[in-house]
C-alpha atoms as a PDB file:
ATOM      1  CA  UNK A   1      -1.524   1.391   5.110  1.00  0.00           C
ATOM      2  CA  UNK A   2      -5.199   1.368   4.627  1.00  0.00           C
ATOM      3  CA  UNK A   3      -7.661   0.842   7.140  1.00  0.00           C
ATOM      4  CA  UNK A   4      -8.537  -3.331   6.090  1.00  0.00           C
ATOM      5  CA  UNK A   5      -4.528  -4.390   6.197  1.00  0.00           C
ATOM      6  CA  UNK A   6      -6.266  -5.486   9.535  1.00  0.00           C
ATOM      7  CA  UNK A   7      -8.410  -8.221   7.828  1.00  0.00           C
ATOM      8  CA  UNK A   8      -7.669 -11.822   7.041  1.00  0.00           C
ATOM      9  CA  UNK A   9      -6.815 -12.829   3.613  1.00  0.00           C
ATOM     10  CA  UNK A  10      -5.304 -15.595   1.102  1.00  0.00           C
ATOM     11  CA  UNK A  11      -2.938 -14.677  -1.100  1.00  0.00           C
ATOM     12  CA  UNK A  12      -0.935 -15.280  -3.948  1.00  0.00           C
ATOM     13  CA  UNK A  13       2.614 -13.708  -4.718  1.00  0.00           C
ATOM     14  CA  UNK A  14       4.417 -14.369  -8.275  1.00  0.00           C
ATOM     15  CA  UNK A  15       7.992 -13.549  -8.738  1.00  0.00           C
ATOM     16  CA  UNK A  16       6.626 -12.373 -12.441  1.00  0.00           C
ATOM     17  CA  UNK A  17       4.146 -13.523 -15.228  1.00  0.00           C
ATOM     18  CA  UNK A  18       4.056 -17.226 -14.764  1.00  0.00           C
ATOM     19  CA  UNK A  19       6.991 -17.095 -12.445  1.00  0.00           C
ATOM     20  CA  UNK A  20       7.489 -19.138  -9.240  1.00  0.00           C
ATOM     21  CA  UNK A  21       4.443 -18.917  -7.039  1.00  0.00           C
ATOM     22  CA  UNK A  22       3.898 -18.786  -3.381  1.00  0.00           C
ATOM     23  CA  UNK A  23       0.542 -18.953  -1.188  1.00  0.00           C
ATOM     24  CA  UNK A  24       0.104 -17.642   2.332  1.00  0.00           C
ATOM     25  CA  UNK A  25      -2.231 -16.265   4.613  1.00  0.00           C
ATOM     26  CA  UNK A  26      -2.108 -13.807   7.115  1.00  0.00           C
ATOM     27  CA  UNK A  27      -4.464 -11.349   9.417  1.00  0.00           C
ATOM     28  CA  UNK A  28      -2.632  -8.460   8.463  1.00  0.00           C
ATOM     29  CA  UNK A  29      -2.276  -8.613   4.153  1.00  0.00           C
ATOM     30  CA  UNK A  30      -0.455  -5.211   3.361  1.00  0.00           C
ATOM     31  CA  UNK A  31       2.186  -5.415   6.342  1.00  0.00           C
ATOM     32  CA  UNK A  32       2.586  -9.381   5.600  1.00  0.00           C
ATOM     33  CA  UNK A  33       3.416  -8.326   1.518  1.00  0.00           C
ATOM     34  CA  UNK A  34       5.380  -5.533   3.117  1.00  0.00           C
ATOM     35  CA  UNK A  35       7.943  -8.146   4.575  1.00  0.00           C
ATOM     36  CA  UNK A  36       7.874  -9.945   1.781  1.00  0.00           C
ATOM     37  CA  UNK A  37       8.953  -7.168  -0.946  1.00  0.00           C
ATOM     38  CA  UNK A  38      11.425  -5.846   1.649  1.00  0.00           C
ATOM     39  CA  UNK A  39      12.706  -9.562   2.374  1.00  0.00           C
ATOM     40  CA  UNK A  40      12.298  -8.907   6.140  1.00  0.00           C
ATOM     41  CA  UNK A  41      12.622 -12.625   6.790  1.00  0.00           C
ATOM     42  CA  UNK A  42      14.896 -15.123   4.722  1.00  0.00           C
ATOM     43  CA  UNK A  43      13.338 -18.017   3.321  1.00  0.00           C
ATOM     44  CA  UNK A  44      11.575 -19.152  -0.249  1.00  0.00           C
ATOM     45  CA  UNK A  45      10.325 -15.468  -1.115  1.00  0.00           C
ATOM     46  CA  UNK A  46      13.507 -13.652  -0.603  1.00  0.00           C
ATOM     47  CA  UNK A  47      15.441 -16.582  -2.393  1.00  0.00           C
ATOM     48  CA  UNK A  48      13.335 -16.255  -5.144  1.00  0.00           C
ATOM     49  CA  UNK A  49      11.986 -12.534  -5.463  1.00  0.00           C
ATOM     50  CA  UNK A  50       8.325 -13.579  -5.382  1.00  0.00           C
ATOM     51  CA  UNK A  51       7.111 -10.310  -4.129  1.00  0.00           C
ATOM     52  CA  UNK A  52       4.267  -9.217  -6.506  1.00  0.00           C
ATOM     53  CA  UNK A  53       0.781  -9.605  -4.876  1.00  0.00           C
ATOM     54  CA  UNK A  54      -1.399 -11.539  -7.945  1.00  0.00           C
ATOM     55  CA  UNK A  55      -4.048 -12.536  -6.069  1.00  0.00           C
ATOM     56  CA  UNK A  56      -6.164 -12.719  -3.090  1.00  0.00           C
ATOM     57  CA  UNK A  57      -9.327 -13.221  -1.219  1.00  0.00           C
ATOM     58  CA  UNK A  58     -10.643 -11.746   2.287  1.00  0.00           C
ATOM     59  CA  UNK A  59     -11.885 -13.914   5.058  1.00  0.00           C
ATOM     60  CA  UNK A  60     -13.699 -13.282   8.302  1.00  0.00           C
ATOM     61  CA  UNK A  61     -12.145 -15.861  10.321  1.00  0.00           C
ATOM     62  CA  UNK A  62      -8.213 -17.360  10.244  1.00  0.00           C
ATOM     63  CA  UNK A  63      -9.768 -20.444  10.268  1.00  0.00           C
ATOM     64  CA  UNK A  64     -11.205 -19.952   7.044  1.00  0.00           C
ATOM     65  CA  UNK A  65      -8.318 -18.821   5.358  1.00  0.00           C
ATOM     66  CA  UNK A  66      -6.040 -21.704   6.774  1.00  0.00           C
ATOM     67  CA  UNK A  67      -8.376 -23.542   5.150  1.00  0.00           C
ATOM     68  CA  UNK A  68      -8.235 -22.088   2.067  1.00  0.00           C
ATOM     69  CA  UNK A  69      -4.433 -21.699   2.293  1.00  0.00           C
ATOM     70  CA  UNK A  70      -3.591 -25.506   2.523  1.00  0.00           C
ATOM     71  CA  UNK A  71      -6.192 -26.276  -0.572  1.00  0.00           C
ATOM     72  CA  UNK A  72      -4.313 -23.739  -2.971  1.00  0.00           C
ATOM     73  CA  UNK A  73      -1.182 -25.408  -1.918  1.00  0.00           C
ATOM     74  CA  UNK A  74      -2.607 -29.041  -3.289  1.00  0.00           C
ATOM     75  CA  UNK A  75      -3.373 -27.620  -6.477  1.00  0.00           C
ATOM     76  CA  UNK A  76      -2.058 -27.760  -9.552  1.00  0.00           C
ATOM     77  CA  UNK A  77       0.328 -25.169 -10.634  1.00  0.00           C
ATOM     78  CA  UNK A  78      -2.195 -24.461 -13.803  1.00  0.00           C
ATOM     79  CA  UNK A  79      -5.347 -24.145 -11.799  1.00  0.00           C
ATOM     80  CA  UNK A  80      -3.529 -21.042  -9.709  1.00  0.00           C
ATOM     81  CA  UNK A  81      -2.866 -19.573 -12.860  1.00  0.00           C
ATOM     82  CA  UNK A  82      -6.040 -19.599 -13.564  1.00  0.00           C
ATOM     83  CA  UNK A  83      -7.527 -18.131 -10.742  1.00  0.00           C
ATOM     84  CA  UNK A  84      -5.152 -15.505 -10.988  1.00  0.00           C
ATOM     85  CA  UNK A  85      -5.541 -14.883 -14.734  1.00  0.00           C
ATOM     86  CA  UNK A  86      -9.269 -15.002 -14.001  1.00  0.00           C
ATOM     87  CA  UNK A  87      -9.586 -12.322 -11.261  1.00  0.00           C
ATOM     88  CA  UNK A  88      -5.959 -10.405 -12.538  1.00  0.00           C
ATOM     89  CA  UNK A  89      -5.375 -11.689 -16.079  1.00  0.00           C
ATOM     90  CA  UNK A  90      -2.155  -9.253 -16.654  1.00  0.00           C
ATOM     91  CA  UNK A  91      -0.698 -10.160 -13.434  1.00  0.00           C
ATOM     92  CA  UNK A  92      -0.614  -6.672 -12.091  1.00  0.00           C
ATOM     93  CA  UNK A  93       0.990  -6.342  -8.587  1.00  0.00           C
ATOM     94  CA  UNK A  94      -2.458  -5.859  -6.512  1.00  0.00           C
ATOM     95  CA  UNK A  95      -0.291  -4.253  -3.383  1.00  0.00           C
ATOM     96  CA  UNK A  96       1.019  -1.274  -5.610  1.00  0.00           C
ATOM     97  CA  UNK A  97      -2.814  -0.460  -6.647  1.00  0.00           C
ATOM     98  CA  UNK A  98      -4.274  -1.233  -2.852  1.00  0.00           C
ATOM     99  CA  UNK A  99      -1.699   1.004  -0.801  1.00  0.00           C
ATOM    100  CA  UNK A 100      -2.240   3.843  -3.216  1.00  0.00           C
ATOM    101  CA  UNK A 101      -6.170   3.420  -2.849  1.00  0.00           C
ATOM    102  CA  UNK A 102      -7.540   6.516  -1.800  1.00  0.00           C
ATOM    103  CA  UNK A 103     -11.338   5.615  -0.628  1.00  0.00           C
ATOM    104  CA  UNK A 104     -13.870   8.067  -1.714  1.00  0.00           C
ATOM    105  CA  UNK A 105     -15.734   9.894   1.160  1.00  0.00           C
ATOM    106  CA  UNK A 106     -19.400   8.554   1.667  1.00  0.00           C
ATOM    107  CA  UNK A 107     -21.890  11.130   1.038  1.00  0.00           C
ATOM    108  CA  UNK A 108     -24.234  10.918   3.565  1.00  0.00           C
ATOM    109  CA  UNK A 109     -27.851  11.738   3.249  1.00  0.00           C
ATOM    110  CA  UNK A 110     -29.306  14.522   5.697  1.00  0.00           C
END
């Protein structure tokens, strides 16, 4: 896992293009999708096979994300489409790209 898995995100998982949705949060994104795509715990994900990362956003406090979190979850189906589309608009799974993010080493002046 990269180094940030540590930080506190929003998120979005689709089961495909326009397929069932879920939101969550959690303080530790890449192990959190992790049990998702590996259907660690059974519940609406597993049922359902949303395990493709669409969308999300970074915070720097839980609170924050709770926040944002429960006003996702009172929106309208088509408005999370459209944040996703707007940010992601071919739906790619975001966790596939972020684990195999290789950072490039700063170069650092002398």
């Amino acid at each position: 896992m990269v180094a940030w898995d540590a930080e506190i995100a929003t998120y979005l998982l689709a089961s495909k293009r326009y397929g069932t949705l879920y939101t969550g949060v959690s303080s530790q994104l890449l192990s959190r999708v992790a049990e998702h795509r590996e259907k660690v715990f059974r519940g609406f994900t597993a049922k359902y096979g949303v395990v493709r990362l669409v969308w999300f956003e970074r915070h720097g406090v839980m609170l924050d994300a709770i926040q944002r979190e429960k006003s996702l979850k009172r929106w309208p189906r088509a408005c999370k489409i459209n944040l996703i589309e707007r940010d992601n608009p071919h739906w790619d799974d975001l966790y596939v790209e972020i684990v195999n993010w290789t950072p490039v080493p700063r170069q650092l002046d002398d």
